[in-house]
Protein backbone atom coordinates (compact mmCIF):
# COMPACT_ATOMS: atom_id res chain seq x y z
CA UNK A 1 77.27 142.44 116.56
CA UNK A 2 77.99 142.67 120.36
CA UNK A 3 78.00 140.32 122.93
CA UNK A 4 75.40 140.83 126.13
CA UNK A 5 77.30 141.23 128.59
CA UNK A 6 76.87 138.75 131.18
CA UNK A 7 75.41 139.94 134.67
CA UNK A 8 77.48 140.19 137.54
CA UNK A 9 76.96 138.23 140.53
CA UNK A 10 77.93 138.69 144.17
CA UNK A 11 79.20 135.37 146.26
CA UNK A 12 79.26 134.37 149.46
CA UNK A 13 82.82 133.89 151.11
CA UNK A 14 84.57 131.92 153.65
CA UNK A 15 84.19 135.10 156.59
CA UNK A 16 80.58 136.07 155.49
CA UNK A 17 79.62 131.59 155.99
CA UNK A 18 81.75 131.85 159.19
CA UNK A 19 78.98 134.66 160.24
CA UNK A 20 76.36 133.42 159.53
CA UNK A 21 77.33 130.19 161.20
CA UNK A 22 77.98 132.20 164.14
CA UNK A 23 74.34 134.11 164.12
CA UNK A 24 72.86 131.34 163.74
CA UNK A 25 74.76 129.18 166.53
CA UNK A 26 73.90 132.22 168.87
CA UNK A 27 70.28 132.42 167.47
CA UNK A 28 69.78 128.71 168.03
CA UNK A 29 71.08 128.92 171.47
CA UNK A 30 68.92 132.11 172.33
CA UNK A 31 65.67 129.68 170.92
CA UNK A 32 66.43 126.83 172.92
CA UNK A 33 67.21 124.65 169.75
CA UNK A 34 69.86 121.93 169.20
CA UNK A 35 73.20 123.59 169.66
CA UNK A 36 75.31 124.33 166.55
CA UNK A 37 79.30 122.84 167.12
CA UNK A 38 81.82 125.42 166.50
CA UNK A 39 82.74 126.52 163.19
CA UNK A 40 86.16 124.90 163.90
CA UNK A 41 84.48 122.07 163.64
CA UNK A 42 83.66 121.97 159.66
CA UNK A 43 85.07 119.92 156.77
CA UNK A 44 87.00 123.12 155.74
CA UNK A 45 87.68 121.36 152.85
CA UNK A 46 84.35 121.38 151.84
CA UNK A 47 83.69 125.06 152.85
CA UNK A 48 85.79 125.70 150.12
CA UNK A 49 84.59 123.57 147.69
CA UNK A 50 80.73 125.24 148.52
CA UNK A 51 82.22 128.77 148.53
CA UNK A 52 83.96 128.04 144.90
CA UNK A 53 80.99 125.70 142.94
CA UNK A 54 78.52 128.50 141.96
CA UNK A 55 81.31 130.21 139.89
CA UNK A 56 82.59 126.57 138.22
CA UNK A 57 83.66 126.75 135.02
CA UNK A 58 84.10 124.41 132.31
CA UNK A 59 85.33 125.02 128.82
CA UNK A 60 85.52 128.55 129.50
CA UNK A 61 81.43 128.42 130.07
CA UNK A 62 79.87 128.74 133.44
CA UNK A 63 78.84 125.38 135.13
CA UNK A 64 75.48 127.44 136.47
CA UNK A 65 75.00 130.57 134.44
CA UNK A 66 71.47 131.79 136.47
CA UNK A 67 71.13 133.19 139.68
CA UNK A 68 68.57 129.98 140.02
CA UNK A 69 71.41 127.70 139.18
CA UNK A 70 74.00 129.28 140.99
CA UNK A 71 71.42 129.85 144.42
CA UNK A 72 70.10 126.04 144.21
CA UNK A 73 74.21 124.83 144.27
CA UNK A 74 74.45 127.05 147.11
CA UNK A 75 71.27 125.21 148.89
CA UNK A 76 72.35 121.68 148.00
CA UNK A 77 75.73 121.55 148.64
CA UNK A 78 75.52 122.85 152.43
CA UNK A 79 72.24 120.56 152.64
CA UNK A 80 74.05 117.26 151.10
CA UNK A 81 77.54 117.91 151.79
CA UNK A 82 77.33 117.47 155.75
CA UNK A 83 79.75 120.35 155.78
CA UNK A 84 78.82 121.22 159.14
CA UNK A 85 78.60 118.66 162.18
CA UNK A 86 74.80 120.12 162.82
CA UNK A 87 72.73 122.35 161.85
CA UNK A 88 73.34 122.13 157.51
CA UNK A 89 69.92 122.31 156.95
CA UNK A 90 69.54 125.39 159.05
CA UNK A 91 72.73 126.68 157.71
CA UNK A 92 71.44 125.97 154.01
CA UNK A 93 68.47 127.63 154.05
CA UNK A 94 69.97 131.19 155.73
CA UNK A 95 73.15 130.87 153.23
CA UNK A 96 70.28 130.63 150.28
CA UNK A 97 68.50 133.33 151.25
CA UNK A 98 72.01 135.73 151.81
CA UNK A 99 73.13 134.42 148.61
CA UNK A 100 69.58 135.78 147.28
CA UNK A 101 69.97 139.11 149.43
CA UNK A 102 73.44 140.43 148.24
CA UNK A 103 72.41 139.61 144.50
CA UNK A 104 69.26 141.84 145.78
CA UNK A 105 66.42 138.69 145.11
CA UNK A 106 64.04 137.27 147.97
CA UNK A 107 62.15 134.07 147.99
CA UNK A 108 58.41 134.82 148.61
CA UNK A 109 56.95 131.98 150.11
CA UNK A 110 55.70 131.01 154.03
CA UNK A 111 58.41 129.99 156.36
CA UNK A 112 57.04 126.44 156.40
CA UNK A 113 57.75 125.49 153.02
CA UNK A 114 60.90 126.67 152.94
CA UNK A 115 61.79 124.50 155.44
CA UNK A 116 59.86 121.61 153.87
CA UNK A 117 61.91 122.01 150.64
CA UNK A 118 65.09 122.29 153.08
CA UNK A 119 64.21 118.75 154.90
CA UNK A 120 63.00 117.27 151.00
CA UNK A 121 66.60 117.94 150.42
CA UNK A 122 68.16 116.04 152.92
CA UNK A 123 66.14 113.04 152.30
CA UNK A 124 66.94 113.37 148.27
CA UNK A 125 69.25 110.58 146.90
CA UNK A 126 72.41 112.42 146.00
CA UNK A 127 73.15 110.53 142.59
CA UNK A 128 70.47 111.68 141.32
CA UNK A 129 71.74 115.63 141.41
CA UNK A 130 71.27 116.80 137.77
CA UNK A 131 67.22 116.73 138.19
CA UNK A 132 67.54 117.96 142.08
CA UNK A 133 69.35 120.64 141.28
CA UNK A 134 67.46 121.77 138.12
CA UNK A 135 63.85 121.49 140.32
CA UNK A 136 65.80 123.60 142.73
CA UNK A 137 66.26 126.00 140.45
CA UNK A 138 63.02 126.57 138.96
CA UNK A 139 61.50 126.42 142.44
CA UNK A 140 63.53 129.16 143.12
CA UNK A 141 62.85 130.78 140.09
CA UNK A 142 59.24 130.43 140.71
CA UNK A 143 59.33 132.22 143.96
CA UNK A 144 62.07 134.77 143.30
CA UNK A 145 61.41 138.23 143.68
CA UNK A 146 62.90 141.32 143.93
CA UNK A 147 64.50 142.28 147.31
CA UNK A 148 62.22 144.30 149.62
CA UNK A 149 62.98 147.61 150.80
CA UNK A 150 62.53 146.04 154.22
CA UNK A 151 65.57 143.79 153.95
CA UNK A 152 67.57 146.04 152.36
């Protein structure tokens, strides 16, 4: 018998966060919306932790085996973690959808309940992160599609 092999999956790194930080600082600005501080300014610390937790391991078995698992870590842990001095909700939402993007998935859904579900987050009490993160991930899963040609 042989084993399935297990899909691969594309991450987001420390350079790619740093841009979109910067896009969105610079897209905030252009809008006339609360400024973003510096990317200087982060717990670096916790950059790394964010950029390393979808690929956690333990026993030799992945912490978050889906790309629903692995994308709603992605969108908590920016959201909760107060990585960022401003802007982590903003900065949550865009790194979910790039995660999404370079593993070639989209979230179809209006613009206004994405940021709902970004702004639930916040306001979610952090101990209780086994059932947030698991209706994360089948909201995700329930709005994942393929990536359009459009984004591509």
């Amino acid at each position: 018998m042989t084993e399935a092999k297990k899909p691969d999956f594309l991450y987001l790194n420390r350079p790619t966060i740093e841009h979109l930080h910067a896009s969105l600082s610079a897209w905030a600005i252009e809008r006339g919306d609360e400024p973003i501080p510096p990317f200087s300014k982060a717990r670096i610390e916790q950059l790394d932790s964010l950029v390393e937790a979808p690929r956690r391991r333990f026993e030799g078995r992945d912490m978050y085996p889906t790309l629903e698992e692995k994308a709603a870590i992605v969108f908590y842990s920016i959201n909760k973690q107060q990585i960022f001095l401003n802007g982590n909700k903003r900065m949550s939402t865009l790194c979910l959808l790039v995660f999404l993007a370079i593993n070639d998935k989209w979230l179809q859904m209006p613009p206004d309940e994405l940021t709902a579900k970004a702004l639930w987050l916040a306001n979610t009490p952090s101990l209780d992160f086994p059932r947030i993160k698991q209706e994360l991930a089948e909201w995700i899963r329930e709005h994942l599609i393929e990536l359009p040609d459009s984004l591509k």
